[in-house]
C-alpha atoms as a PDB file:
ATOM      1  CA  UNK A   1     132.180-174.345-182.948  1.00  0.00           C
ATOM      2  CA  UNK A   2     134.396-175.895-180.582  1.00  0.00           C
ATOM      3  CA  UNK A   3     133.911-178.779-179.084  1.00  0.00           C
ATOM      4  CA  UNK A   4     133.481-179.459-175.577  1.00  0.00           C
ATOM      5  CA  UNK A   5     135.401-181.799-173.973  1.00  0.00           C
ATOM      6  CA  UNK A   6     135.221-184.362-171.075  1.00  0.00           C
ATOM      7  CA  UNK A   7     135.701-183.134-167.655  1.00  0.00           C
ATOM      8  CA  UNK A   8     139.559-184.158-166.184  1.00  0.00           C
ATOM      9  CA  UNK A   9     140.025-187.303-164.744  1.00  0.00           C
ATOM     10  CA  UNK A  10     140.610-185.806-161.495  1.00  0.00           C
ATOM     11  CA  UNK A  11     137.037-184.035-161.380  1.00  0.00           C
ATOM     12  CA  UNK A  12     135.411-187.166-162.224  1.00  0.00           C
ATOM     13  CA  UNK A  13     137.335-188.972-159.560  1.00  0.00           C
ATOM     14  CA  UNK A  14     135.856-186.291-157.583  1.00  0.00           C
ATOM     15  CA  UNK A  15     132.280-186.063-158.117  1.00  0.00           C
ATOM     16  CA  UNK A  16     132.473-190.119-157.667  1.00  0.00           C
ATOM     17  CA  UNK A  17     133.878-190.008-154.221  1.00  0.00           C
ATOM     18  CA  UNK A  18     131.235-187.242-153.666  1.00  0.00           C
ATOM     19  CA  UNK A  19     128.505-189.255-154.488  1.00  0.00           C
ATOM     20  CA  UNK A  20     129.665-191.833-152.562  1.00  0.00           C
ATOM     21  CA  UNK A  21     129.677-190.044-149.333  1.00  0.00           C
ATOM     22  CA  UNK A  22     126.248-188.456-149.686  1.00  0.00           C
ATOM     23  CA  UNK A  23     124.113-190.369-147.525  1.00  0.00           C
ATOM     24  CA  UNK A  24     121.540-192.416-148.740  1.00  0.00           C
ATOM     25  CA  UNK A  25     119.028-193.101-145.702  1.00  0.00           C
ATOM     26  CA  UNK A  26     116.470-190.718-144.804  1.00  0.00           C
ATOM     27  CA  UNK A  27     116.126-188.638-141.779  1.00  0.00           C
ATOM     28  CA  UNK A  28     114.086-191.037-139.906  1.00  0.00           C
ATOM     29  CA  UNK A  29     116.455-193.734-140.948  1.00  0.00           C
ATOM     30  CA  UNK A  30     119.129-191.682-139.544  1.00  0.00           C
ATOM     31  CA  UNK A  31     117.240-191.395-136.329  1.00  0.00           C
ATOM     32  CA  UNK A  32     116.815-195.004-136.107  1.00  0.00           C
ATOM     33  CA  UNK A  33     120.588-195.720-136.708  1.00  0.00           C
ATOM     34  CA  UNK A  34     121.208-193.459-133.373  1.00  0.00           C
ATOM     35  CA  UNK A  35     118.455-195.014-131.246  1.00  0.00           C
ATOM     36  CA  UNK A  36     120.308-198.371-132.255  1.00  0.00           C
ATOM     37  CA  UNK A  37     123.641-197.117-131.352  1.00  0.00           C
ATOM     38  CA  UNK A  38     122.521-195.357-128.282  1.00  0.00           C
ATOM     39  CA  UNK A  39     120.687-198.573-126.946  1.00  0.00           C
ATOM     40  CA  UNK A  40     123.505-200.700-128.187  1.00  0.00           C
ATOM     41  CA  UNK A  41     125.672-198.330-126.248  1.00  0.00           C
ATOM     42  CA  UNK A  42     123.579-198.702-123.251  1.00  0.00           C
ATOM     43  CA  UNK A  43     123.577-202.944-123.363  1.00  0.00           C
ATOM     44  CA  UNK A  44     127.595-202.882-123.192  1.00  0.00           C
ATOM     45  CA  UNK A  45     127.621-200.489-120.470  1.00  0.00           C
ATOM     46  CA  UNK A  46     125.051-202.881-118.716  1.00  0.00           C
ATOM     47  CA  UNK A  47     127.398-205.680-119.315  1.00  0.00           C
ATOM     48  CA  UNK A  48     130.263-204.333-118.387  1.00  0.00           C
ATOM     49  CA  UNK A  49     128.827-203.524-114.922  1.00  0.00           C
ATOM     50  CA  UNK A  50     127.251-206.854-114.117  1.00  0.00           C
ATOM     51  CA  UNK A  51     130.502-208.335-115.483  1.00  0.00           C
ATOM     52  CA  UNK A  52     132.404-205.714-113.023  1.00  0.00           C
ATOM     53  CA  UNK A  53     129.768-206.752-110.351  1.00  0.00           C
ATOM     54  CA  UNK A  54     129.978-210.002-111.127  1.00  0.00           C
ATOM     55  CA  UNK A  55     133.784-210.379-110.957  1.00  0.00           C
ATOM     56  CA  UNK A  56     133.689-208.159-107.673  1.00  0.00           C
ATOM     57  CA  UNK A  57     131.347-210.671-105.582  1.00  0.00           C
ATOM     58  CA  UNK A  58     133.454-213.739-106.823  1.00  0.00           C
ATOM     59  CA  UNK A  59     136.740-212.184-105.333  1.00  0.00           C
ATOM     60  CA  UNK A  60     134.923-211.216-102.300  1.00  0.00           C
ATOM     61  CA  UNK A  61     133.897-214.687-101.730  1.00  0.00           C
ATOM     62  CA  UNK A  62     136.631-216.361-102.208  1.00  0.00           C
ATOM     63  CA  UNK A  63     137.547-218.646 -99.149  1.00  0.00           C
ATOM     64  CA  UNK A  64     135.139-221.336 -99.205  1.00  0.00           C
ATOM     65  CA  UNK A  65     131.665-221.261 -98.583  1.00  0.00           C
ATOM     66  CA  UNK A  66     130.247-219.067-101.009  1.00  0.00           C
ATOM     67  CA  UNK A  67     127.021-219.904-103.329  1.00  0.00           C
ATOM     68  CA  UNK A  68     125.215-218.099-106.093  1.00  0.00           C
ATOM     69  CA  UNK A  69     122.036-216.408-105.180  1.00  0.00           C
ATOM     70  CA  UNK A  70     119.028-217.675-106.907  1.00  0.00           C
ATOM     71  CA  UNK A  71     117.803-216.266-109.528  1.00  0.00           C
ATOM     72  CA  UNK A  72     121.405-213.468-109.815  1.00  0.00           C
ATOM     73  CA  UNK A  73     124.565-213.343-110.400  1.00  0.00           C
ATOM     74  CA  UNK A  74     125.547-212.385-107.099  1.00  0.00           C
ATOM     75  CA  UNK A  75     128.054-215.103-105.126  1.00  0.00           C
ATOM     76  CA  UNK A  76     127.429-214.957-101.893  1.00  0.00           C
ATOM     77  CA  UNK A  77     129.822-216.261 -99.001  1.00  0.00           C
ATOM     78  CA  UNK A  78     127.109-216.406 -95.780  1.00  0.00           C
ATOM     79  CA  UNK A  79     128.531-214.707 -92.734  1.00  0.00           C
ATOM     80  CA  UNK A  80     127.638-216.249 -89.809  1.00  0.00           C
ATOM     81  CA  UNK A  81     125.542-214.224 -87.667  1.00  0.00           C
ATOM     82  CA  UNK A  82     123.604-216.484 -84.984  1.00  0.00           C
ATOM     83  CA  UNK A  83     126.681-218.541 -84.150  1.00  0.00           C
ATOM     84  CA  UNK A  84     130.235-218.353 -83.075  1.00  0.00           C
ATOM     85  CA  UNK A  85     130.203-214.816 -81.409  1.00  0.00           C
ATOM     86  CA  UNK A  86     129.954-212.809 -78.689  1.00  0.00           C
ATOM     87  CA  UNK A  87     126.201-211.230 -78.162  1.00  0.00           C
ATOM     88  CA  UNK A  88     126.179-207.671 -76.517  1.00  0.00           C
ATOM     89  CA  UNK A  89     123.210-205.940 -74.864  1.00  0.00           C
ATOM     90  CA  UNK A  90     122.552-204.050 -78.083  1.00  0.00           C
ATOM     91  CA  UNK A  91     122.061-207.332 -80.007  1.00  0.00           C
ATOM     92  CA  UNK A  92     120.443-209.219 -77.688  1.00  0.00           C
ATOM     93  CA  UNK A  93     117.844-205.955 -77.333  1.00  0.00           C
ATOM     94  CA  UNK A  94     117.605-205.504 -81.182  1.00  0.00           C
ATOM     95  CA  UNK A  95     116.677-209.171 -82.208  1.00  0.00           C
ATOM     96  CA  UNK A  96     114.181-209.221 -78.690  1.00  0.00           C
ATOM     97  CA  UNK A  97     112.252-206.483 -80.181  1.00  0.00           C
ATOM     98  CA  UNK A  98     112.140-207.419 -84.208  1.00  0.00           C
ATOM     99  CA  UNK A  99     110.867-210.978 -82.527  1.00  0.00           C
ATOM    100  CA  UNK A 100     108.103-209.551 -80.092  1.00  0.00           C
ATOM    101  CA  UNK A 101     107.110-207.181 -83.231  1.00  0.00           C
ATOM    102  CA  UNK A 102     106.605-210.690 -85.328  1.00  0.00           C
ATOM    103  CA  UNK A 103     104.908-212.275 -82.261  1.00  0.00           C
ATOM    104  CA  UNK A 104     102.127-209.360 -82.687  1.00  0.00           C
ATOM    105  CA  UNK A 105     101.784-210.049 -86.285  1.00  0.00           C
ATOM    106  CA  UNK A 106     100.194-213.600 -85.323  1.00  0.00           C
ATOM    107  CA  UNK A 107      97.411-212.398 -83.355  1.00  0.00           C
ATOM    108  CA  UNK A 108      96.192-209.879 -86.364  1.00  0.00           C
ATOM    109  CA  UNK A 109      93.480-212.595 -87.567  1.00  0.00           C
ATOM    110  CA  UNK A 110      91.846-212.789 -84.250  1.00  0.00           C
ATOM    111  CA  UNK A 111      91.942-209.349 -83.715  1.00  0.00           C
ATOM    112  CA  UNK A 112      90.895-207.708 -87.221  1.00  0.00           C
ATOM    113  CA  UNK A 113      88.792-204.194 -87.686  1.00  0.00           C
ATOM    114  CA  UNK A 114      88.613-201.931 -90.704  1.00  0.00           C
ATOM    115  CA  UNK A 115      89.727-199.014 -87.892  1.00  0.00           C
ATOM    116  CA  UNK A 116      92.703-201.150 -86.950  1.00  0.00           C
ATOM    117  CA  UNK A 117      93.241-201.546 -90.936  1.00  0.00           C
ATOM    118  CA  UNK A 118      93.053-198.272 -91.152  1.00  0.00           C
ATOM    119  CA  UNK A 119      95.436-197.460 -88.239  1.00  0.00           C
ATOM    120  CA  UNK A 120      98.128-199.280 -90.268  1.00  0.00           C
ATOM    121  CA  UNK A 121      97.639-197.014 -92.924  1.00  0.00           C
ATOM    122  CA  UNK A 122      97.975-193.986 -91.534  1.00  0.00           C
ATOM    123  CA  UNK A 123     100.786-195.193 -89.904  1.00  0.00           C
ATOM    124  CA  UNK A 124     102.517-196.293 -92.188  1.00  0.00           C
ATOM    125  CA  UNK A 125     101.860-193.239 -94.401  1.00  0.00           C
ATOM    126  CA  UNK A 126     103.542-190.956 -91.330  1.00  0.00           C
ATOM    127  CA  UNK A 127     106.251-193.182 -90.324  1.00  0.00           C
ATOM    128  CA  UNK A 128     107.163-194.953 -93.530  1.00  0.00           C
ATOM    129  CA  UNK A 129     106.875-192.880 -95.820  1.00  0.00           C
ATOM    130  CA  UNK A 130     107.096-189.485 -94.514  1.00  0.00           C
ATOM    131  CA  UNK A 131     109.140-190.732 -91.418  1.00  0.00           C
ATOM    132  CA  UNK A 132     111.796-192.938 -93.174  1.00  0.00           C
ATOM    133  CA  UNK A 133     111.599-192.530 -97.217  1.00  0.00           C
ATOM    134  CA  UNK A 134     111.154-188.737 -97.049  1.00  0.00           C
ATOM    135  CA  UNK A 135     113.190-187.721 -94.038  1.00  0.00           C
ATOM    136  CA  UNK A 136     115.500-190.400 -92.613  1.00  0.00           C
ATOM    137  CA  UNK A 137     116.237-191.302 -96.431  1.00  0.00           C
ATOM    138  CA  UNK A 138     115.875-188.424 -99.003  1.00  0.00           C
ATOM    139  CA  UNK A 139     116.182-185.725 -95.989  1.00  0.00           C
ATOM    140  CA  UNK A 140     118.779-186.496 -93.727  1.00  0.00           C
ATOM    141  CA  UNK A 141     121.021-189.145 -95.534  1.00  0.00           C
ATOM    142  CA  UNK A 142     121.243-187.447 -99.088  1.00  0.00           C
ATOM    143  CA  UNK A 143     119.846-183.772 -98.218  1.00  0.00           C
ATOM    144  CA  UNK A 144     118.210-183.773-101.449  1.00  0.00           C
ATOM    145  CA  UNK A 145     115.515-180.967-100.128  1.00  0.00           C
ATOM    146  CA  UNK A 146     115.461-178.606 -97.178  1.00  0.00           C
ATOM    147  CA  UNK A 147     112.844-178.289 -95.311  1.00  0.00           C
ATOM    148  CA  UNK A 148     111.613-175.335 -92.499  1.00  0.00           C
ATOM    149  CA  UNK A 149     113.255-176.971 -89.084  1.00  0.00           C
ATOM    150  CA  UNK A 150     109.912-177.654 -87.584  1.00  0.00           C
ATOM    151  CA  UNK A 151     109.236-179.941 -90.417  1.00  0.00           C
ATOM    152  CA  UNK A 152     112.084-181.416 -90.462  1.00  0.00           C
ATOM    153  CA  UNK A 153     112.085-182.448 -87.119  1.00  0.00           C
ATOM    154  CA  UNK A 154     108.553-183.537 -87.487  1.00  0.00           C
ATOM    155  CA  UNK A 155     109.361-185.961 -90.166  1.00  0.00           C
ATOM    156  CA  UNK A 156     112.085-186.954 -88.585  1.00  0.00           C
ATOM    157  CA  UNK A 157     110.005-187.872 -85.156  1.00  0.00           C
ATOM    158  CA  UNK A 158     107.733-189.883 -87.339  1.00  0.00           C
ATOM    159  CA  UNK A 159     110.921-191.891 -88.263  1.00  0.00           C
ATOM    160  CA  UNK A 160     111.620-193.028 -84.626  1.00  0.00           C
ATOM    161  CA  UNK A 161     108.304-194.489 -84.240  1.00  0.00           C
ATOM    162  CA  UNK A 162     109.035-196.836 -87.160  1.00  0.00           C
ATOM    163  CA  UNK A 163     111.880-198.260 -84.714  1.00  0.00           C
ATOM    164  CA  UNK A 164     114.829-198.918 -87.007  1.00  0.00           C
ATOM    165  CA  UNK A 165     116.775-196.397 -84.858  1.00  0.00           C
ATOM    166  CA  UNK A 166     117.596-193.038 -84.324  1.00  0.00           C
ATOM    167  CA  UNK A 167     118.031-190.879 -86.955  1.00  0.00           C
ATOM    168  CA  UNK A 168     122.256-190.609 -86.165  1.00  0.00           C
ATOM    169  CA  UNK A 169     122.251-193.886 -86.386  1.00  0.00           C
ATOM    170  CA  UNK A 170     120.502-194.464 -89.458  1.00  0.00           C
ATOM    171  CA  UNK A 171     121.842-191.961 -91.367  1.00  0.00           C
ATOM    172  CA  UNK A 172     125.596-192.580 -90.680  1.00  0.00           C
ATOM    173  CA  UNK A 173     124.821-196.600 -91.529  1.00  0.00           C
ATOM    174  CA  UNK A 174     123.012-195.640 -94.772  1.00  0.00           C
ATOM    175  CA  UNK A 175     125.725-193.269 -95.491  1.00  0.00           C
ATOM    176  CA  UNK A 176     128.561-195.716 -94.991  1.00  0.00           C
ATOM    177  CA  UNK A 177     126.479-198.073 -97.266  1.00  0.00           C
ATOM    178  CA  UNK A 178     126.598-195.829-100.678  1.00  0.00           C
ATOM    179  CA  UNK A 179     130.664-194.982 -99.531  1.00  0.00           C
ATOM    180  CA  UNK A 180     131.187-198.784-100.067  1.00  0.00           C
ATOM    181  CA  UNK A 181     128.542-200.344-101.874  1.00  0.00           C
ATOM    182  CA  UNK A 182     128.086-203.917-102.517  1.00  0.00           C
ATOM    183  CA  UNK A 183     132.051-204.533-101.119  1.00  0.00           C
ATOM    184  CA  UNK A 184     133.669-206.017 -98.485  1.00  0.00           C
ATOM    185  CA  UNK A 185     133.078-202.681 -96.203  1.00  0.00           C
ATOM    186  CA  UNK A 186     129.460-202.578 -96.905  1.00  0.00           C
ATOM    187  CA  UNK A 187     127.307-202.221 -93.111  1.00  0.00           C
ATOM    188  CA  UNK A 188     124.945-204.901 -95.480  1.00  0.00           C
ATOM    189  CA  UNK A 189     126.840-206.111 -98.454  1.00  0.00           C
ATOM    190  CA  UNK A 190     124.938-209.242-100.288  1.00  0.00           C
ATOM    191  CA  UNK A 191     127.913-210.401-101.014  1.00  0.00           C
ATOM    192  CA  UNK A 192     127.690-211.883 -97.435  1.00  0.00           C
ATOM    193  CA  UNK A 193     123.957-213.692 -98.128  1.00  0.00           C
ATOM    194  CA  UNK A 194     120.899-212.502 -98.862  1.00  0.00           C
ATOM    195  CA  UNK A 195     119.326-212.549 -95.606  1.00  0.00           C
ATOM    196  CA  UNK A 196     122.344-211.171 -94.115  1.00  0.00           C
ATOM    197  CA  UNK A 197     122.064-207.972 -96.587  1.00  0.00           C
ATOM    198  CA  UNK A 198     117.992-208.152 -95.583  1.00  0.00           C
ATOM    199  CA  UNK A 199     117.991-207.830 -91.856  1.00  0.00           C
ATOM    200  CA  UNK A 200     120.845-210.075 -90.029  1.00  0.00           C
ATOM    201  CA  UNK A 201     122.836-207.441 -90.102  1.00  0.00           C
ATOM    202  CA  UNK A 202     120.976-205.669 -87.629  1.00  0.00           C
ATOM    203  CA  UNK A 203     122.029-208.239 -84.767  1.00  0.00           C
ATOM    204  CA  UNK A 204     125.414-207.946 -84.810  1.00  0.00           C
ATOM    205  CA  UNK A 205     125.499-203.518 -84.058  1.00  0.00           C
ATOM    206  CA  UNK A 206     129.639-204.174 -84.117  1.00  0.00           C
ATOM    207  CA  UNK A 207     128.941-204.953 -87.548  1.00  0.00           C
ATOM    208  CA  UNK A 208     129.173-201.499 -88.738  1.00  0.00           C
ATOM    209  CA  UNK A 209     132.126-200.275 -86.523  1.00  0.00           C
ATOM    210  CA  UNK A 210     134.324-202.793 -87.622  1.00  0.00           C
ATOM    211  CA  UNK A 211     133.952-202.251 -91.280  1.00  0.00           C
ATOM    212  CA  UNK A 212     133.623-198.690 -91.254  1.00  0.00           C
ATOM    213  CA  UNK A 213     134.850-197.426 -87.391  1.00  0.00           C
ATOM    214  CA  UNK A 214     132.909-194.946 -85.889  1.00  0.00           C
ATOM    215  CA  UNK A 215     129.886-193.070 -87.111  1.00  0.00           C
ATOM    216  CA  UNK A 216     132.343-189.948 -88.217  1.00  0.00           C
ATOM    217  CA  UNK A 217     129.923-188.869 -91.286  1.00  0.00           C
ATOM    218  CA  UNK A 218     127.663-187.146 -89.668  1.00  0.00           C
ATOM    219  CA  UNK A 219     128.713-184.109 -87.851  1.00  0.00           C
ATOM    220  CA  UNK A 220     125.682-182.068 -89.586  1.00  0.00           C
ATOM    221  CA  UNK A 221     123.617-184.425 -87.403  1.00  0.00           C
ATOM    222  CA  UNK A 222     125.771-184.643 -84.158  1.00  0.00           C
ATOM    223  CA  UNK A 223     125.705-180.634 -83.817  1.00  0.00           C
ATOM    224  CA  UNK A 224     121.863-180.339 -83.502  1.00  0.00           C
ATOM    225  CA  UNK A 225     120.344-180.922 -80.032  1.00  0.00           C
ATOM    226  CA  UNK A 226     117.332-182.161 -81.291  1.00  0.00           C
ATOM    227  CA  UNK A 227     118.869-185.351 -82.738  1.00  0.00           C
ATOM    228  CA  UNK A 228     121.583-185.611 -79.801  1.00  0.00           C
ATOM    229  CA  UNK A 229     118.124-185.647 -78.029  1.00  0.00           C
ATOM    230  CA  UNK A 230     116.351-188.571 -80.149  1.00  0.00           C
ATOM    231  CA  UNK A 231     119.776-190.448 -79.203  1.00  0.00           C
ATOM    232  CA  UNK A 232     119.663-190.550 -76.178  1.00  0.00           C
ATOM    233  CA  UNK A 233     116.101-190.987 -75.644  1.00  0.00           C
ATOM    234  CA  UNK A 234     115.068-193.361 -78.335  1.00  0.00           C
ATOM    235  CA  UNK A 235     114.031-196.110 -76.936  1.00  0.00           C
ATOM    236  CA  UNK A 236     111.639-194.146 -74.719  1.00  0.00           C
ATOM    237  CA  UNK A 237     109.455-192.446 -77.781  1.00  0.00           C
ATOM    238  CA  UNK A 238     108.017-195.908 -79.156  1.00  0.00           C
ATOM    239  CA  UNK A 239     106.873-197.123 -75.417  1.00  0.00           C
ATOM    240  CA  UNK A 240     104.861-193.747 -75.423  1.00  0.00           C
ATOM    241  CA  UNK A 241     103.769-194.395 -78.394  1.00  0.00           C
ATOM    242  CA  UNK A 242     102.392-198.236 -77.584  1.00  0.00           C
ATOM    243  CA  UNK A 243     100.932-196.653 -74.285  1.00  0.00           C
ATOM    244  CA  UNK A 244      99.001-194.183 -76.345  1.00  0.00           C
ATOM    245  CA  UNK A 245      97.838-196.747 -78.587  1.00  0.00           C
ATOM    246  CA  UNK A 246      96.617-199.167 -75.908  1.00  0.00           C
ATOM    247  CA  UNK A 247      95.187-196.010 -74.273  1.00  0.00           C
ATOM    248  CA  UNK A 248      92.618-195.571 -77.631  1.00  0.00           C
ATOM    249  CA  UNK A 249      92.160-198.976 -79.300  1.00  0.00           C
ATOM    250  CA  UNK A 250      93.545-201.633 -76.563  1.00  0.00           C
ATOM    251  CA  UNK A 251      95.510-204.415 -77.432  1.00  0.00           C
ATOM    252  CA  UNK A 252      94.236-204.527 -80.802  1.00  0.00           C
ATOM    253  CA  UNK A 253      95.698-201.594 -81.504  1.00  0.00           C
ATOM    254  CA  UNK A 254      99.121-202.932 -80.376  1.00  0.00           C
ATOM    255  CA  UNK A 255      98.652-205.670 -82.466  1.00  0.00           C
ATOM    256  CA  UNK A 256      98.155-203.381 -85.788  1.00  0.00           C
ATOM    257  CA  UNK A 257      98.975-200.634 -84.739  1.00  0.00           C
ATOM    258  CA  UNK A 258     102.963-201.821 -83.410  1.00  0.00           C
ATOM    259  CA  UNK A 259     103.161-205.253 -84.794  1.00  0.00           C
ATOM    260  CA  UNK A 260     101.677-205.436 -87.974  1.00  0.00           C
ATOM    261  CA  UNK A 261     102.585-201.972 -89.012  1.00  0.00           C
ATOM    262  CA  UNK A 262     105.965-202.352 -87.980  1.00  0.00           C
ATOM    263  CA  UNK A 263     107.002-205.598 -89.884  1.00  0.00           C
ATOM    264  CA  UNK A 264     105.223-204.280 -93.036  1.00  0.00           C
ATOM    265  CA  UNK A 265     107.457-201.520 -92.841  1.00  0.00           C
ATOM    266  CA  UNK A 266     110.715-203.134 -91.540  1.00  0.00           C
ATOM    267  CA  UNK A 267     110.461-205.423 -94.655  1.00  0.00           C
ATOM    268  CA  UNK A 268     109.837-202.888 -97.318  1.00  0.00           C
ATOM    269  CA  UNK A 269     113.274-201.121 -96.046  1.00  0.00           C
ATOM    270  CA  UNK A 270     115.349-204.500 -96.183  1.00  0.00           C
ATOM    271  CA  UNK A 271     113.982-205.613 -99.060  1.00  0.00           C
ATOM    272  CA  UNK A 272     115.386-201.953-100.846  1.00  0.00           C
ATOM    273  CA  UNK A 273     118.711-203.529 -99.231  1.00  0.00           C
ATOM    274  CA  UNK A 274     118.820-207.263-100.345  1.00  0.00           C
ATOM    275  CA  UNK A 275     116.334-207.504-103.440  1.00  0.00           C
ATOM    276  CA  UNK A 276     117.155-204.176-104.767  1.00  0.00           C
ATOM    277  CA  UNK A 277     121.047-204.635-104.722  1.00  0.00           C
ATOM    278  CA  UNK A 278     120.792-208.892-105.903  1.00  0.00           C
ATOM    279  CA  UNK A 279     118.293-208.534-108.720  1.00  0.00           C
ATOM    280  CA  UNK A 280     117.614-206.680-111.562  1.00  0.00           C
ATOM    281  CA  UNK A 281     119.909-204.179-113.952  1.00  0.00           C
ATOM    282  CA  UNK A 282     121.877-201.168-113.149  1.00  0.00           C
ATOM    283  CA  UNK A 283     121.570-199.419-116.214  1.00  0.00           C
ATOM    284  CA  UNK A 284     124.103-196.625-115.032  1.00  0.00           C
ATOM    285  CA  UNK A 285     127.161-195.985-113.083  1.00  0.00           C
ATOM    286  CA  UNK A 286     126.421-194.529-110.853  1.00  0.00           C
ATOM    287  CA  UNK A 287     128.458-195.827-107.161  1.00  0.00           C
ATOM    288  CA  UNK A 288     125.589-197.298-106.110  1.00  0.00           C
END
């Protein structure tokens, strides 16, 4: 009988290197191996973007000045707000009525009732919520919904009675601030302080114009009467609104009612625009 011989040296070089490629973790170590990569993955792209951000700010506020804000790696070069410019009517208006709305706020302990509590809750349901993160926000600025026109406009009235303008207004500067996020040309870059990028901004209304020019993004706005409408009449819809309150509760309602519920929700905006954009991660790219 004849013998049988050894496989070729080429086959055994072969079935070696084939061995050696079959893999030797199991399935779940597999899945493990791609978690790992995927999160490791996710850390450099983290990096990278704080580095980005990081390297961004710095040139921004270069020229003297600047300071790191605590607790971030934002640099910060304070722009001067209060001092060494011109005041128009439109500033001198805006910071008069974010004062008297603080003013109100110190009376609240004298003038405390659960309906007044109350009050500021319902309120701040319709104008904050509905008014400004539904409709001025989500709505209007990034028309991720539609809504029937009578409940659009609805919404949108409740965000005139939270007094951070008219909904033009609003949604061309909110517009303007995810075109140029956290730069130079942002209508309330932190790169320019913190409490600039909270609510300074606000008193100088050239602000935007100057880094941005005119409100030119949003035509679907300007060609509806109704908002043309809330332009030009703005200011008159909260002074209703504080007669009406008055009318049913007295100045205690003012006091919640205007005052308290007004700050609470003027702060939970501008903190979205200086907290949000100073602390924290952005795990993804994506333009602000």
């Amino acid at each position: 009988m004849a013998s049988i011989s050894s496989p070729p040296p080429s086959i055994k070089l072969f079935s070696k290197q084939h061995r050696s490629i079959t893999p030797s973790h199991s399935y779940s170590d597999q899945v493990r191996l791609r978690v790992l990569h995927t999160r490791t993955n996710t850390i450099t792209t983290q990096s990278h973007l704080r580095t980005r951000a990081l390297r961004n700010v710095i040139v921004a506020a270069k020229g003297g000045g600047e300071g790191r804000i605590l607790w971030s790696d934002v640099v910060a070069r304070p722009k001067k707000v209060f001092r060494g410019r011109k005041w128009n009517v439109m500033d001198i208006l805006t910071a008069s009525v974010m004062v008297l709305m603080h003013l109100l706020c110190v009376f609240a302990p004298f003038t405390f009732s659960w309906g007044c509590l109350w009050l500021v809750f319902g309120l701040w349901i319709a104008t904050g919520l509905f008014g400004i993160t539904l409709s001025f926000h989500r709505n209007l600025t990034h028309k991720s919904f539609k809504l029937p026109k009578w409940a659009e406009y609805a919404f949108a009235y409740c965000g005139v009675q939270a007094i951070q303008g008219h909904p033009i207004n609003w949604v061309s500067t909110h517009r303007y601030h995810h075109q140029y996020c956290d730069s130079e040309r942002d209508p309330h870059s932190p790169i320019e302080g913190f409490w600039f990028s909270h609510m300074n901004w606000l008193f100088d209304t050239d602000n935007i114009t100057k880094k941005c020019g005119e409100p030119t993004n949003v035509a679907d706005l300007e060609k509806q009467p109704f908002y043309r409408f809330l332009r030009t009449t703005y200011i008159l819809h909260p002074i209703a609104f504080a007669i009406l309150l008055y009318g049913l509760g007295g100045f205690p309602f003012i006091v919640w009612g205007m005052g308290v519920r007004i700050v609470w929700v003027y702060h939970i905006t501008w903190f979205v625009n200086s907290a949000c954009h100073v602390w924290g991660q952005q795990a993804w790219n994506t333009g602000g």
